[in-house]
Protein backbone atom coordinates (compact mmCIF):
# COMPACT_ATOMS: atom_id res chain seq x y z
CA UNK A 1 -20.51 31.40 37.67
CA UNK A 2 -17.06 30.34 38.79
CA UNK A 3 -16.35 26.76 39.49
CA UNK A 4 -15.41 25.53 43.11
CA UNK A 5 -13.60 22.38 43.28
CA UNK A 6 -14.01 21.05 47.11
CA UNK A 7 -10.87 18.13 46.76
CA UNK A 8 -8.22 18.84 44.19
CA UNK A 9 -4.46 19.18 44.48
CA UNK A 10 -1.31 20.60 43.23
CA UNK A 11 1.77 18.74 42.43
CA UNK A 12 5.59 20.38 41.89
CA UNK A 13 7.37 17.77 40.28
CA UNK A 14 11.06 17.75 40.09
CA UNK A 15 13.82 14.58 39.08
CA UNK A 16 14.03 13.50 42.53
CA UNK A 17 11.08 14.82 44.43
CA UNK A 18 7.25 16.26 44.28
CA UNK A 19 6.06 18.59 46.53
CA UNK A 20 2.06 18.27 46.47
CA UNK A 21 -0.76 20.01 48.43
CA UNK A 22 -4.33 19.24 49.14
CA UNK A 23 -7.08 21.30 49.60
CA UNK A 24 -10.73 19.76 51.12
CA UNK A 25 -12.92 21.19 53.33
CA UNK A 26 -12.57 20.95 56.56
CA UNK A 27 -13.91 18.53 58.27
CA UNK A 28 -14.89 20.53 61.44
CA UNK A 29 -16.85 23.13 59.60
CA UNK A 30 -15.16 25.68 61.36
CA UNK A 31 -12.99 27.50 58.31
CA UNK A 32 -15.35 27.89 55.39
CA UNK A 33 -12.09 28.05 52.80
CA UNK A 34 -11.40 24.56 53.78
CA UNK A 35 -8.16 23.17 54.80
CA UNK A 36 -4.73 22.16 52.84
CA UNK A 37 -1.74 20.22 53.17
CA UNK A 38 1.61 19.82 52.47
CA UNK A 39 3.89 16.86 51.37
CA UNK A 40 6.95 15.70 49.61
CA UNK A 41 7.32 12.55 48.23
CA UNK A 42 9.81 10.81 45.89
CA UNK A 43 9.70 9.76 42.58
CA UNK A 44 10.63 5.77 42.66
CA UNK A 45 7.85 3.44 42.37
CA UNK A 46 6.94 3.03 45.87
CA UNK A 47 6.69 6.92 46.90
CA UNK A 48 4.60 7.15 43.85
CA UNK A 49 2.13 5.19 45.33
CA UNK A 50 1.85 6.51 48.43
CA UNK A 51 1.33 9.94 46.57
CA UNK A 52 -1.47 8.11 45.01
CA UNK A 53 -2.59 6.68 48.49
CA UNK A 54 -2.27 10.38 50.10
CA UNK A 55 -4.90 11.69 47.37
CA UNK A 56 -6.98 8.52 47.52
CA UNK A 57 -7.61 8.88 51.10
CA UNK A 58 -8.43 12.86 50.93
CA UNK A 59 -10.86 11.91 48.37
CA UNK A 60 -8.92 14.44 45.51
CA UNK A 61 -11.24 14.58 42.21
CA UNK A 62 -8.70 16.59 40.29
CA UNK A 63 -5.16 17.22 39.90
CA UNK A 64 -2.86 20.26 38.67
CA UNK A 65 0.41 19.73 37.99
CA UNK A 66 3.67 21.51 37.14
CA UNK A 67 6.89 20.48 36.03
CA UNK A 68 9.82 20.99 33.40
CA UNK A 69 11.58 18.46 31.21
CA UNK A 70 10.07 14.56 31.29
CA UNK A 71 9.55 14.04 34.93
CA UNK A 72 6.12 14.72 34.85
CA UNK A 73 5.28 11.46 32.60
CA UNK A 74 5.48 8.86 35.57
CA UNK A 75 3.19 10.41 38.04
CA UNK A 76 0.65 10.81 35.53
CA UNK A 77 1.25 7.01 34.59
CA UNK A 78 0.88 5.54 38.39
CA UNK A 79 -1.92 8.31 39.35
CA UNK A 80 -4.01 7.45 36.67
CA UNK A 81 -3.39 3.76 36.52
CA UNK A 82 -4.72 3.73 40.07
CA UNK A 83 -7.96 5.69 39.79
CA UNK A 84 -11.18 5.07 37.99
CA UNK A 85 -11.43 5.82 34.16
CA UNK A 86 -11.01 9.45 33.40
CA UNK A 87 -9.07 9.96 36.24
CA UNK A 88 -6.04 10.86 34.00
CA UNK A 89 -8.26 13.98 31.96
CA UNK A 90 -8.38 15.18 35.55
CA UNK A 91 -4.88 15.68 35.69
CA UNK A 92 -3.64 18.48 34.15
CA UNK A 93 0.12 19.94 33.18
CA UNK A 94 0.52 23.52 34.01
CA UNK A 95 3.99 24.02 32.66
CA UNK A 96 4.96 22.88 29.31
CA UNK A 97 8.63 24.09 28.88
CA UNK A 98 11.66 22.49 28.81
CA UNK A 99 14.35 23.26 31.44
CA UNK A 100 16.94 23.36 28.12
């Protein structure tokens, strides 16, 4: 059996930006794949924390995340700093190559 997750997201993370989408259902009912959006945020202190407000308020459980080099390290630091415990195994690096 495969597993559904109903609130996760996707994060692109580059030196100056992340571009992150969320997918939930929908909260008319009306389009059973559910509904996603799309966002770009910076990558000083204060956009990181309303990327972590964004996926707060959508309810996101889990988080997939791609990026090259270091830039990843912060925005798992201030996501999982601001969730519950075990919010930061959620999180998960898709890309583990250096842009060299």
């Amino acid at each position: 059996m495969d597993v559904v997750l109903t609130h996760c997201a996707g994060l692109d993370v580059h030196k100056k930006s992340i571009t992150a989408c969320r997918i939930m259902p929908d909260p008319t009912g009306r389009d059973g794949e559910g509904m996603s959006e799309l966002e770009r945020f910076g990558t000083m202190t204060i956009e990181l924390l309303a990327l972590v407000v964004w996926l707060t308020a959508a309810g996101i459980t889990h988080v997939a995340m791609e990026s090259t080099g270091e830039y990843w390290k912060p925005v798992l630091r201030r996501d999982s700093s601001q969730h519950t415990p075990g919010y930061q195994d959620r999180i998960r690096r898709t890309s583990y190559r250096s842009a060299a």
